[in-house]
Protein backbone atom coordinates (compact mmCIF):
# COMPACT_ATOMS: atom_id res chain seq x y z
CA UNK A 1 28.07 53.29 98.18
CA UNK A 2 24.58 55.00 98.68
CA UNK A 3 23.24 58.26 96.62
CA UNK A 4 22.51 60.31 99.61
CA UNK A 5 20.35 63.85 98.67
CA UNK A 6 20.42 66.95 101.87
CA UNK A 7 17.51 69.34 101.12
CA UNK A 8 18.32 71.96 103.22
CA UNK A 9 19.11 76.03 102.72
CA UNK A 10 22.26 76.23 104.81
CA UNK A 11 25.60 76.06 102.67
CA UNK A 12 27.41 75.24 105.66
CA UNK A 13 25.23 72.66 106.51
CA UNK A 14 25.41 71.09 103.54
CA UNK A 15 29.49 71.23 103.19
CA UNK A 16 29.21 69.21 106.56
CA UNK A 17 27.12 66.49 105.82
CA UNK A 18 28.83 66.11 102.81
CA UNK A 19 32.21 65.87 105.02
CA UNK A 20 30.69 63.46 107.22
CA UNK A 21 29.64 60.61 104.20
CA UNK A 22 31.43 61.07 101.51
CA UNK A 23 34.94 59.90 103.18
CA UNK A 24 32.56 56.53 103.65
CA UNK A 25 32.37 56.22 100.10
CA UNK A 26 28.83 58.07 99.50
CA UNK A 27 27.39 60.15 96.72
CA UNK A 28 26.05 63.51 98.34
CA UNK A 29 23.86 65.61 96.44
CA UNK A 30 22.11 68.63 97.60
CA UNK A 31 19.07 71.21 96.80
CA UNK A 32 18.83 74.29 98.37
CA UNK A 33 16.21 75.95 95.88
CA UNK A 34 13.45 73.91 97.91
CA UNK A 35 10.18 75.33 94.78
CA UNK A 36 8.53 72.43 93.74
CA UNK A 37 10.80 70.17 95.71
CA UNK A 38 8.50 66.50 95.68
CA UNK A 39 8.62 66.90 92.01
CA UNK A 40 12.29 67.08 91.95
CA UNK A 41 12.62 64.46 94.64
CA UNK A 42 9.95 62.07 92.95
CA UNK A 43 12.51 62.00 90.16
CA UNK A 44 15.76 60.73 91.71
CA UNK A 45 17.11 57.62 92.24
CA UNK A 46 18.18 58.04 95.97
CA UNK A 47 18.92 55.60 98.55
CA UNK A 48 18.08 57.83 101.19
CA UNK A 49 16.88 62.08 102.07
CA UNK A 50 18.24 63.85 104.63
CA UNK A 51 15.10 66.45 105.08
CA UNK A 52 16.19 70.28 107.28
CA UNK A 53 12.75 70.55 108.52
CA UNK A 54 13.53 74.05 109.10
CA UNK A 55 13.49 75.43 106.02
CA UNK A 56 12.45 79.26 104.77
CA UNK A 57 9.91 78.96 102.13
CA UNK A 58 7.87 75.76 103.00
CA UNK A 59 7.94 73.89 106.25
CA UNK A 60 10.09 70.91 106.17
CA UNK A 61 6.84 69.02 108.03
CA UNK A 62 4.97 69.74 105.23
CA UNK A 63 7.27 68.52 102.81
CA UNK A 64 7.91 65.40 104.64
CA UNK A 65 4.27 64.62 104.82
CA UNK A 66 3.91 65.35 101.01
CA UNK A 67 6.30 64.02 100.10
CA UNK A 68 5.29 60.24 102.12
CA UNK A 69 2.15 60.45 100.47
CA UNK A 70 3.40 59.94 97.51
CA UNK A 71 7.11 58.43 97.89
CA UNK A 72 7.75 55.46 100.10
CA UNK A 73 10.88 53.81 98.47
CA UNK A 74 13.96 55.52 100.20
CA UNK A 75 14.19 56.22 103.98
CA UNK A 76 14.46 59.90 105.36
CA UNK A 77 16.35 61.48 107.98
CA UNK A 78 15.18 64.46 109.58
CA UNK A 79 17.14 67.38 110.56
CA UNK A 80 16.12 69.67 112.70
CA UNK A 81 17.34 72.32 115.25
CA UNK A 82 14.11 72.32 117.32
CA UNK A 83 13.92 72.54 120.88
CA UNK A 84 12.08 70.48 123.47
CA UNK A 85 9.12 72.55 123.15
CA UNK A 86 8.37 70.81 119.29
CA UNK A 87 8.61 67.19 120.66
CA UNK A 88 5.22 67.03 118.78
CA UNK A 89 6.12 67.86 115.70
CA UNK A 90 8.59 65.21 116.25
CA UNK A 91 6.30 62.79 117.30
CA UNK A 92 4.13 63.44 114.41
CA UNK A 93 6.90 63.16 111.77
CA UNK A 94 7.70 59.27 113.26
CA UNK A 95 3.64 58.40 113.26
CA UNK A 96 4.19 59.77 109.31
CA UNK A 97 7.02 58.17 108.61
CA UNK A 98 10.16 59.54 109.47
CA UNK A 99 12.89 56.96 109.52
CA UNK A 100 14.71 58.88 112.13
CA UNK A 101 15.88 62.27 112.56
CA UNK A 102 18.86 63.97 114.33
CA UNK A 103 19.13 67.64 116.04
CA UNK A 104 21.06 70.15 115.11
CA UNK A 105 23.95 70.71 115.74
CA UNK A 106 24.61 67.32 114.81
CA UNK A 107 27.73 65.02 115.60
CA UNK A 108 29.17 64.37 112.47
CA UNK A 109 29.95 60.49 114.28
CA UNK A 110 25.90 60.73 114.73
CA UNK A 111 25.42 61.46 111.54
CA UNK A 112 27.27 58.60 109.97
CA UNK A 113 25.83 55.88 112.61
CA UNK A 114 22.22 56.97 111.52
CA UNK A 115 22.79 56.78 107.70
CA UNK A 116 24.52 53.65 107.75
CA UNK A 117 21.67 51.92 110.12
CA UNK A 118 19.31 53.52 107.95
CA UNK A 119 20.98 51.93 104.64
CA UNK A 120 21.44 48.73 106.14
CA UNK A 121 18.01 47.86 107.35
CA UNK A 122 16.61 49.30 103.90
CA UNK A 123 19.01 46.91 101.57
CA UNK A 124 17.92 43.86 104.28
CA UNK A 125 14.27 44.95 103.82
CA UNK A 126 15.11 44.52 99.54
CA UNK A 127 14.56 41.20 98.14
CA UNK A 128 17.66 39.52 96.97
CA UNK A 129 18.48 39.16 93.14
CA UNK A 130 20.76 36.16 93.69
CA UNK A 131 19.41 33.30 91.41
């Protein structure tokens, strides 16, 4: 079981993320009020972000780089409905840091093989505490 936080603005969105990983046994948070969200993110005990880089107030790139800077201890999954034409951004986001990232729409099948890859190489990468 993983705590899994979506920062993104769409309800709808969020309602089907949360249908895709919770069945799997997963805690899904969300924010959608996306002020001041690094602070609020620097603060929880997550296992892994799933970032909407599309976002209203404040570019999702922007958080993501912030938010790198000064986090490194969870992986993140980026979201994003972005056509061919912002393969750089894309590129850019994986030279920052970006654990992976999905389009959207997303397969909710997608969805679930990406978070569970993502979980299992991060809790390989953690030393073990058997002693």
């Amino acid at each position: 079981m993983a705590k899994i936080l979506i920062v993104d603005d769409d309800e709808l969105h969020i309602t089907l993320v949360r249908l895709s990983l919770e069945p799997a046994g997963h805690i899904v948070d969300a924010l959608q009020d996306i002020e001041h969200v690094v602070e609020v993110i620097a603060h929880q005990n997550l296992d892994l972000l799933i970032l909407n880089c599309d976002l209203p107030k404040e570019s999702g790139v922007e958080i993501f780089r912030e938010l790198r800077a000064r986090i490194t201890k969870f992986p993140v999954l980026v979201l994003t409905g972005w056509a061919s034409q912002r393969d750089a951004d894309l590129a850019d986001l994986a030279r920052a840091g970006a654990d992976g990232y999905l389009t959207k729409p997303h397969d909710p099948i997608d969805l679930q093989i990406k978070v569970e890859c993502l979980l299992k190489k991060t809790n390989s990468a953690r030393p073990s505490t058997v002693g």
